[in-house]
PDB file of N, CA and C in Angstrom:
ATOM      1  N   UNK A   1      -3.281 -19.118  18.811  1.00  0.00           N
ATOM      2  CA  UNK A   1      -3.249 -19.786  17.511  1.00  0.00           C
ATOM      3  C   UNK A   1      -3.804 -18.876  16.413  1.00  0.00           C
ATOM      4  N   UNK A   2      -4.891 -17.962  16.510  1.00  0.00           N
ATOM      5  CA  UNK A   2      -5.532 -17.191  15.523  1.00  0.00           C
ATOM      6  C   UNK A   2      -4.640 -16.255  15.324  1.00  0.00           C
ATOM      7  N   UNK A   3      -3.500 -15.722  16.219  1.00  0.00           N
ATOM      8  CA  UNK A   3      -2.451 -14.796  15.918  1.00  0.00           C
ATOM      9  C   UNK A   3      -1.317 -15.203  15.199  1.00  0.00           C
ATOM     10  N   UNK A   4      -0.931 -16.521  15.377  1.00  0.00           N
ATOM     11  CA  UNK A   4      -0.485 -17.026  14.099  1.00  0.00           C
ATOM     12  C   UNK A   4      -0.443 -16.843  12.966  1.00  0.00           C
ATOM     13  N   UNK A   5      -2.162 -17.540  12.863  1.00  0.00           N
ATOM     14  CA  UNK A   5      -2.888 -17.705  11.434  1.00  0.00           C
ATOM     15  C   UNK A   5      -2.560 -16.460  10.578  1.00  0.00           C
ATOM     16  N   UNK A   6      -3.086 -14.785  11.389  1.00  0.00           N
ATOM     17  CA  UNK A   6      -2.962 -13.668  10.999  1.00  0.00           C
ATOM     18  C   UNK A   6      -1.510 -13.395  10.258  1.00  0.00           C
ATOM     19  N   UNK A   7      -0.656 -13.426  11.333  1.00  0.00           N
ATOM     20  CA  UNK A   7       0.336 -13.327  10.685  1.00  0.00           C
ATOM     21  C   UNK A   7       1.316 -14.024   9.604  1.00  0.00           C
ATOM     22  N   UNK A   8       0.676 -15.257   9.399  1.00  0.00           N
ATOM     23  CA  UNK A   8       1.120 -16.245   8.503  1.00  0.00           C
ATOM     24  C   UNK A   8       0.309 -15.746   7.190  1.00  0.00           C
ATOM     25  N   UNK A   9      -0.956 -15.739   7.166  1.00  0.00           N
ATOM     26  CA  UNK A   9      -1.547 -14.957   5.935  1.00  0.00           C
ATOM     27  C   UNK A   9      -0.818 -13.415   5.721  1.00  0.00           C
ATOM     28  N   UNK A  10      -0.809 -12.807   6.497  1.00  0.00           N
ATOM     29  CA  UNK A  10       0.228 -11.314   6.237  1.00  0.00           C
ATOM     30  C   UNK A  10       1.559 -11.655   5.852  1.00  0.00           C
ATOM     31  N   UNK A  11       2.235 -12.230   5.643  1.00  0.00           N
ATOM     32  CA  UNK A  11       3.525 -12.849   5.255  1.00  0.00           C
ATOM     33  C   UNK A  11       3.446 -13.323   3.537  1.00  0.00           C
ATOM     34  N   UNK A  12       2.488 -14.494   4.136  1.00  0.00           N
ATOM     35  CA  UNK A  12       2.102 -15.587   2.616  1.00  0.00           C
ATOM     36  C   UNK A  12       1.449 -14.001   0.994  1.00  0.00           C
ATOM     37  N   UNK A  13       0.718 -12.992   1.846  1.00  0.00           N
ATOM     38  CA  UNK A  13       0.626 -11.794   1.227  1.00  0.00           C
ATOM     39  C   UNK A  13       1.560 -11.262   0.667  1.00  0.00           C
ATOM     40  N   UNK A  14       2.569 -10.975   1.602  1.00  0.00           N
ATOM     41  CA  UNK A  14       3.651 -10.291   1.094  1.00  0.00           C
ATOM     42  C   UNK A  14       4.865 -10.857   0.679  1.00  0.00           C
ATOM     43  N   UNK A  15       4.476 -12.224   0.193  1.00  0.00           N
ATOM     44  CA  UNK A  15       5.604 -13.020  -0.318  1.00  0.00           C
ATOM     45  C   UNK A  15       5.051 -13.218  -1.763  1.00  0.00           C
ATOM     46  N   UNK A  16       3.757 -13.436  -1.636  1.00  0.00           N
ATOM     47  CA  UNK A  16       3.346 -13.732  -2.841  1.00  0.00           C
ATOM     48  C   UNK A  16       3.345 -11.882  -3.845  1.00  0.00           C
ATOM     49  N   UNK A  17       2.846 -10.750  -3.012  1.00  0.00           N
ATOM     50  CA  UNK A  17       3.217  -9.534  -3.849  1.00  0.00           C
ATOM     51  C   UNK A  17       5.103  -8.975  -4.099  1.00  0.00           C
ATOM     52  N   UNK A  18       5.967  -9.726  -3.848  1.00  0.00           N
ATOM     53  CA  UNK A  18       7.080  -9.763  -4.083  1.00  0.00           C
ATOM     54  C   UNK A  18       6.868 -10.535  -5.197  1.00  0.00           C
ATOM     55  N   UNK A  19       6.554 -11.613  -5.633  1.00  0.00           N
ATOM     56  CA  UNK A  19       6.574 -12.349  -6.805  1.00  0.00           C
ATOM     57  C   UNK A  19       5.961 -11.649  -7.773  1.00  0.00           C
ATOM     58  N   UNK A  20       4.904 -10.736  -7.573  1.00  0.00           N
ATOM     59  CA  UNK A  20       4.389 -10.444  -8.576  1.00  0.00           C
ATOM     60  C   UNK A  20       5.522  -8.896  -9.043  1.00  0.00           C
ATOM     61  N   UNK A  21       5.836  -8.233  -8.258  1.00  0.00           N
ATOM     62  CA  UNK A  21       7.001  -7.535  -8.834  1.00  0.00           C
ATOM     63  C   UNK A  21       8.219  -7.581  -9.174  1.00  0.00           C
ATOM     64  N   UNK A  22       8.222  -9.134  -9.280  1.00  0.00           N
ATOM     65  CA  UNK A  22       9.286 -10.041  -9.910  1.00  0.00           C
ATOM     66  C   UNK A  22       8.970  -9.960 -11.421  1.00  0.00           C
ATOM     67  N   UNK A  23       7.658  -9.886 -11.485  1.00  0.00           N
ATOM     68  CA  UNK A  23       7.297 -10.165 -12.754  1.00  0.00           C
ATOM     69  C   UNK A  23       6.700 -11.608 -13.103  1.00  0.00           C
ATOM     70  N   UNK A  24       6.202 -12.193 -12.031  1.00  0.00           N
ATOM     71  CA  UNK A  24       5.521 -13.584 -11.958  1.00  0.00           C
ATOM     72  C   UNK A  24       4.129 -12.839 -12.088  1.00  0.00           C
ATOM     73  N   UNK A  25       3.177 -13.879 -13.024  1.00  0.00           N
ATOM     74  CA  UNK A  25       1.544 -13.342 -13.766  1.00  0.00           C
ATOM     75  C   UNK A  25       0.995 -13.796 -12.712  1.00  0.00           C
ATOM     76  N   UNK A  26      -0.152 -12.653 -12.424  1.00  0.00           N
ATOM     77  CA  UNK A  26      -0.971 -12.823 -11.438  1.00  0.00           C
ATOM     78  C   UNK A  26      -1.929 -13.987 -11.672  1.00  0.00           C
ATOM     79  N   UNK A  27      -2.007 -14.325 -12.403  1.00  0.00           N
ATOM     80  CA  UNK A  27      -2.599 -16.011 -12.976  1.00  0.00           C
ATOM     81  C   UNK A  27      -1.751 -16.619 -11.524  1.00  0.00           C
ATOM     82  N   UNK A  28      -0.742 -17.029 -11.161  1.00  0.00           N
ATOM     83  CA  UNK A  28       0.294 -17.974 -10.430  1.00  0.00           C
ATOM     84  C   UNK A  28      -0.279 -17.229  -9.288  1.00  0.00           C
ATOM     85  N   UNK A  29      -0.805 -16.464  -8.630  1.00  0.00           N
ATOM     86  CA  UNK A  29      -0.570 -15.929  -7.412  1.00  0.00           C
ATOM     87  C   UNK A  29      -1.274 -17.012  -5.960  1.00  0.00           C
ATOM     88  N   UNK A  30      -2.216 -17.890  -6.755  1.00  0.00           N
ATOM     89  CA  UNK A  30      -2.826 -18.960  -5.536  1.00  0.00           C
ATOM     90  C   UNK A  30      -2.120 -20.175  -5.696  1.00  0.00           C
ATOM     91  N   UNK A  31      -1.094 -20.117  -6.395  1.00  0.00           N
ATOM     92  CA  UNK A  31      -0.433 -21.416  -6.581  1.00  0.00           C
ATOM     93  C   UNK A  31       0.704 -21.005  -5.548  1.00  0.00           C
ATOM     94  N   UNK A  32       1.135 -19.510  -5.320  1.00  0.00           N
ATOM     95  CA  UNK A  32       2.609 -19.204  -4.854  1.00  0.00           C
ATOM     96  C   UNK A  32       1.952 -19.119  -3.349  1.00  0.00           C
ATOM     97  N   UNK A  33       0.924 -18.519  -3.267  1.00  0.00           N
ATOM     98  CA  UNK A  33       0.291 -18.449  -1.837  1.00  0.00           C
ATOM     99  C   UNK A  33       0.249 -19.418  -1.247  1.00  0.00           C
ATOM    100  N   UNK A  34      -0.498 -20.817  -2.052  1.00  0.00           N
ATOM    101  CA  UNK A  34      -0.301 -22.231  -1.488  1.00  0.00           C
ATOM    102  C   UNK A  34       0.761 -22.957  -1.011  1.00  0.00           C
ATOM    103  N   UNK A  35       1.432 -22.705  -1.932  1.00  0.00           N
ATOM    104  CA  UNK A  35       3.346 -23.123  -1.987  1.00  0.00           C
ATOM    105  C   UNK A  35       4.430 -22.269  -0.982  1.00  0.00           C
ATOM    106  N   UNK A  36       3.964 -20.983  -0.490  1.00  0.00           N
ATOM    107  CA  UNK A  36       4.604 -20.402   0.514  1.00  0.00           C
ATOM    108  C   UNK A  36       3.517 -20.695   1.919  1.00  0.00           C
ATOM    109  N   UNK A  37       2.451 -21.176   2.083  1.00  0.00           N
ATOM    110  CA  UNK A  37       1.603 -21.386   3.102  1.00  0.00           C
ATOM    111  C   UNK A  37       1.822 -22.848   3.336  1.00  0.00           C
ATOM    112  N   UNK A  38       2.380 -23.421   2.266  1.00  0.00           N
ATOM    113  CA  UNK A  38       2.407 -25.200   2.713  1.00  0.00           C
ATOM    114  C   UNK A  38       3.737 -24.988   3.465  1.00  0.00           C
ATOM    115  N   UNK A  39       5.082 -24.240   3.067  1.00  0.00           N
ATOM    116  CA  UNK A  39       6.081 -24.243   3.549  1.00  0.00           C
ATOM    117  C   UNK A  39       5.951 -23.883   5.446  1.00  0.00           C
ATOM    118  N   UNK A  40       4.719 -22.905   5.637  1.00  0.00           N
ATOM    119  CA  UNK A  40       4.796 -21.948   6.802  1.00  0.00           C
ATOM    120  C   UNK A  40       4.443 -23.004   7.645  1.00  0.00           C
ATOM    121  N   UNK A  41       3.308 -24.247   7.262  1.00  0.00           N
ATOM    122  CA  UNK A  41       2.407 -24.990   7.870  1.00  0.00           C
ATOM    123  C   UNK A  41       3.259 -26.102   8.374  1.00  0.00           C
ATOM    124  N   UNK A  42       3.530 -26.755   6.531  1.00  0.00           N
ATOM    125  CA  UNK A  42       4.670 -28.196   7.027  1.00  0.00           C
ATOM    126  C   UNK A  42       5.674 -28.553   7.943  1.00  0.00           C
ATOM    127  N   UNK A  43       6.429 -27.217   7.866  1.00  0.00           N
ATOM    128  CA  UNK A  43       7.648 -27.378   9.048  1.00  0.00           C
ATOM    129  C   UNK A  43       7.721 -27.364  10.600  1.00  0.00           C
ATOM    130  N   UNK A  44       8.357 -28.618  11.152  1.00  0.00           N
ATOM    131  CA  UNK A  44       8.152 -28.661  12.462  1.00  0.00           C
ATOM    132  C   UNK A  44       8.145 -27.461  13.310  1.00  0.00           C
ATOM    133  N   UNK A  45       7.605 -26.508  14.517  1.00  0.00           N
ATOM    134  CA  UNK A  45       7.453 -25.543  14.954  1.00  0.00           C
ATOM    135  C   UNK A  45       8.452 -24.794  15.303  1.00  0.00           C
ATOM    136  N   UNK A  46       9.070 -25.233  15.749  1.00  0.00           N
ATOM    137  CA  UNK A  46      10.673 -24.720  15.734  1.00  0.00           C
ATOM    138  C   UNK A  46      11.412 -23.974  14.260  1.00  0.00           C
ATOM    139  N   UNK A  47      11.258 -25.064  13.371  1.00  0.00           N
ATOM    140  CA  UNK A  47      12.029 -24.191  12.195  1.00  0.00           C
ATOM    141  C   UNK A  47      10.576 -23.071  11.794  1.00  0.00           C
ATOM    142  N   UNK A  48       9.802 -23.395  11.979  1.00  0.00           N
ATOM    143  CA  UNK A  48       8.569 -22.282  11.455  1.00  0.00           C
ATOM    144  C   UNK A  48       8.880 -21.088  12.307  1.00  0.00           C
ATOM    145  N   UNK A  49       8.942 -21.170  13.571  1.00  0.00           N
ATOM    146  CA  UNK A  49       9.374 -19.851  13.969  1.00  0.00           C
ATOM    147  C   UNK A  49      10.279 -19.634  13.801  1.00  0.00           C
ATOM    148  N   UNK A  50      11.747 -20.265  13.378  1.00  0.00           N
ATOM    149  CA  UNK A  50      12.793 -19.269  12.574  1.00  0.00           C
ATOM    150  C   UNK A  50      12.264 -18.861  11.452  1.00  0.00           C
ATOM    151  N   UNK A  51      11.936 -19.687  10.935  1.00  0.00           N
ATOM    152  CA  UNK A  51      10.973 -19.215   9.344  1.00  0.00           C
ATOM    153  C   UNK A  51      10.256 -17.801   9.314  1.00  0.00           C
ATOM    154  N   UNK A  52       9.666 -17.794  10.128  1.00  0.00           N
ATOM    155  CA  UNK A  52       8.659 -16.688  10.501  1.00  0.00           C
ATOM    156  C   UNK A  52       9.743 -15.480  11.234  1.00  0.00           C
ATOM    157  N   UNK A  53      10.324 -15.481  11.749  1.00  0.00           N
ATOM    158  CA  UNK A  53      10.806 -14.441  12.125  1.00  0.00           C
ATOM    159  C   UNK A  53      12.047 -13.570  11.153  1.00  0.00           C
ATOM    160  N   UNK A  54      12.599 -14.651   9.975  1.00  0.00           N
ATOM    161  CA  UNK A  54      13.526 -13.812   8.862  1.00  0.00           C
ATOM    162  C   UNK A  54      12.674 -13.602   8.418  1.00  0.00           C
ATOM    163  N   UNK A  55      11.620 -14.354   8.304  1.00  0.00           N
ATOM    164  CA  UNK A  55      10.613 -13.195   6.842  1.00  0.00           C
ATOM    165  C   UNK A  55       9.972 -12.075   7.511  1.00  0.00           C
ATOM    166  N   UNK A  56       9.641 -12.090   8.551  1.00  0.00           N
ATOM    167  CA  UNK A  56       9.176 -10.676   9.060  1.00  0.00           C
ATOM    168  C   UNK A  56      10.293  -9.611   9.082  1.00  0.00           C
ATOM    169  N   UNK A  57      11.225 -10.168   9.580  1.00  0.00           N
ATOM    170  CA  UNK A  57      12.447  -8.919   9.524  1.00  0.00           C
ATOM    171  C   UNK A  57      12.947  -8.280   8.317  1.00  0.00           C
ATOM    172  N   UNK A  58      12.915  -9.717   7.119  1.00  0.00           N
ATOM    173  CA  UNK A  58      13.330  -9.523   5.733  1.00  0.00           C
ATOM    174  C   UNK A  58      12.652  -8.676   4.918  1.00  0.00           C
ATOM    175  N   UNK A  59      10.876  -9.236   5.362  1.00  0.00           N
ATOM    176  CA  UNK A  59       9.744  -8.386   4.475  1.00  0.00           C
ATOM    177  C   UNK A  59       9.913  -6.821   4.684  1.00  0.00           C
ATOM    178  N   UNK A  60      10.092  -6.779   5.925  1.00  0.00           N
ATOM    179  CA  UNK A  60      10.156  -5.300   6.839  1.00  0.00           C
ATOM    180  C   UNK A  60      10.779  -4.736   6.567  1.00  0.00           C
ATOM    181  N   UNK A  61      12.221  -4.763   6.247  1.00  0.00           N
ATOM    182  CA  UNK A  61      13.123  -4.384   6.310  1.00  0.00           C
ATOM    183  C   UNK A  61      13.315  -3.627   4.778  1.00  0.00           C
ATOM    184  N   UNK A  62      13.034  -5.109   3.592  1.00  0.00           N
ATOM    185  CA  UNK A  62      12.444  -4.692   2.414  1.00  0.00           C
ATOM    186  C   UNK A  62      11.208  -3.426   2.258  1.00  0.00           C
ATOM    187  N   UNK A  63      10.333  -3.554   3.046  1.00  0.00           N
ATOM    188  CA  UNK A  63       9.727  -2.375   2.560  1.00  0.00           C
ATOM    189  C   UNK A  63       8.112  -3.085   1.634  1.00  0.00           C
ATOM    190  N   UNK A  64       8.717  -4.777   1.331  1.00  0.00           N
ATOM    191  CA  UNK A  64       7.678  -5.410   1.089  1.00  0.00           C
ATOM    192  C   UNK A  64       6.069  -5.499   1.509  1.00  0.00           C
ATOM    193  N   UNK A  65       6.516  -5.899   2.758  1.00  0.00           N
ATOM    194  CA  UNK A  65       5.390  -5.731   4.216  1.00  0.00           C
ATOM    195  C   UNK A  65       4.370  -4.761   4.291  1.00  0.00           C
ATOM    196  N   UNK A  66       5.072  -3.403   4.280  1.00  0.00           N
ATOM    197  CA  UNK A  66       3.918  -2.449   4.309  1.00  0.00           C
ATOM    198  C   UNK A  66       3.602  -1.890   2.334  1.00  0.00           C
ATOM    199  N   UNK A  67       4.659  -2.425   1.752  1.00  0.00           N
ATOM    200  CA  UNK A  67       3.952  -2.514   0.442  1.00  0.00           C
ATOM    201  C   UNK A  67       2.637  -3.246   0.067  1.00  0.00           C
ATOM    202  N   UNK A  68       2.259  -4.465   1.004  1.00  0.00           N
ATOM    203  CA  UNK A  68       1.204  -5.246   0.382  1.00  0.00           C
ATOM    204  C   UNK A  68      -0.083  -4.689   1.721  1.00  0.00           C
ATOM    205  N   UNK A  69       0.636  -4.331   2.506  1.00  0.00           N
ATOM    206  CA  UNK A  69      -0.653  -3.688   3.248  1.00  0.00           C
ATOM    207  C   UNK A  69      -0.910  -2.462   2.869  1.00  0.00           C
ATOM    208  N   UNK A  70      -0.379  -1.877   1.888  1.00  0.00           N
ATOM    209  CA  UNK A  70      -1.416  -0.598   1.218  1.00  0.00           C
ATOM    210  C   UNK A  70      -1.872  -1.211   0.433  1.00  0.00           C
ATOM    211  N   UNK A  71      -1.280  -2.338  -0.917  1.00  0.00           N
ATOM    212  CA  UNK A  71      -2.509  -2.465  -1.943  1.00  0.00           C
ATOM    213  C   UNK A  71      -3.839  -2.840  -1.738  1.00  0.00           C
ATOM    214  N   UNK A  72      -3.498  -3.787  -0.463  1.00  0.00           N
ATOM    215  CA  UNK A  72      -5.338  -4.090  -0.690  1.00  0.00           C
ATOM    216  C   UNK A  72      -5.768  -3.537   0.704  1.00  0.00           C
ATOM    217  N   UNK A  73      -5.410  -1.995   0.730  1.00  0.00           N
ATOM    218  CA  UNK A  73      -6.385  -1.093   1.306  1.00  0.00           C
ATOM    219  C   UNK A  73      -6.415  -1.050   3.225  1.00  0.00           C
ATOM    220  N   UNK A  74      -4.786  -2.333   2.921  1.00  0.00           N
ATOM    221  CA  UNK A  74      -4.508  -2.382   4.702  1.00  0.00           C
ATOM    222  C   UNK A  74      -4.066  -1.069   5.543  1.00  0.00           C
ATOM    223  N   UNK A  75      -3.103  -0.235   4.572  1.00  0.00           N
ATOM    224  CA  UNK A  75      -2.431   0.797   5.012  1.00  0.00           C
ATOM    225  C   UNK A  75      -3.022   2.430   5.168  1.00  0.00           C
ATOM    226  N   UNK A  76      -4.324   2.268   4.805  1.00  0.00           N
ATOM    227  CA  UNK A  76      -5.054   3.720   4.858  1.00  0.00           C
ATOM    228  C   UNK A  76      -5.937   3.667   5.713  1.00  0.00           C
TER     229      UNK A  76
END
């Protein structure tokens, strides 16, 4: 379950630093974190792990993923 958690916050990270290079104000960023973490939580387990597995492939693939693990000092 704590490996979950991890990776659901590493996601909800890099969903919410996609928004902000959308050009969404970092003012919004605990509102988008909440709002992409209620989505990860709410859904029955089944669609959460489809859920969870396009956004890992999507984030990844994007380049997103290891974008938000260098800003805050994950990637060095």
């Amino acid at each position: 379950m704590e490996q979950d958690i991890l990776t659901l916050a590493a996601l909800v990270a890099a969903f919410v630093g996609v928004a902000k290079g959308y050009g969404v104000p970092a003012k919004h960023s605990s509102a988008i974190a909440l709002a992409v973490a209620a989505l990860f939580v709410l859904v029955p387990d089944n669609v959460q792990q489809t859920v969870v597995t396009i956004a890992t492939i999507g984030l990844t693939a994007s380049g997103a993923y290891s974008y938000v693990k260098t800003r805050d000092g994950g990637g060095k």
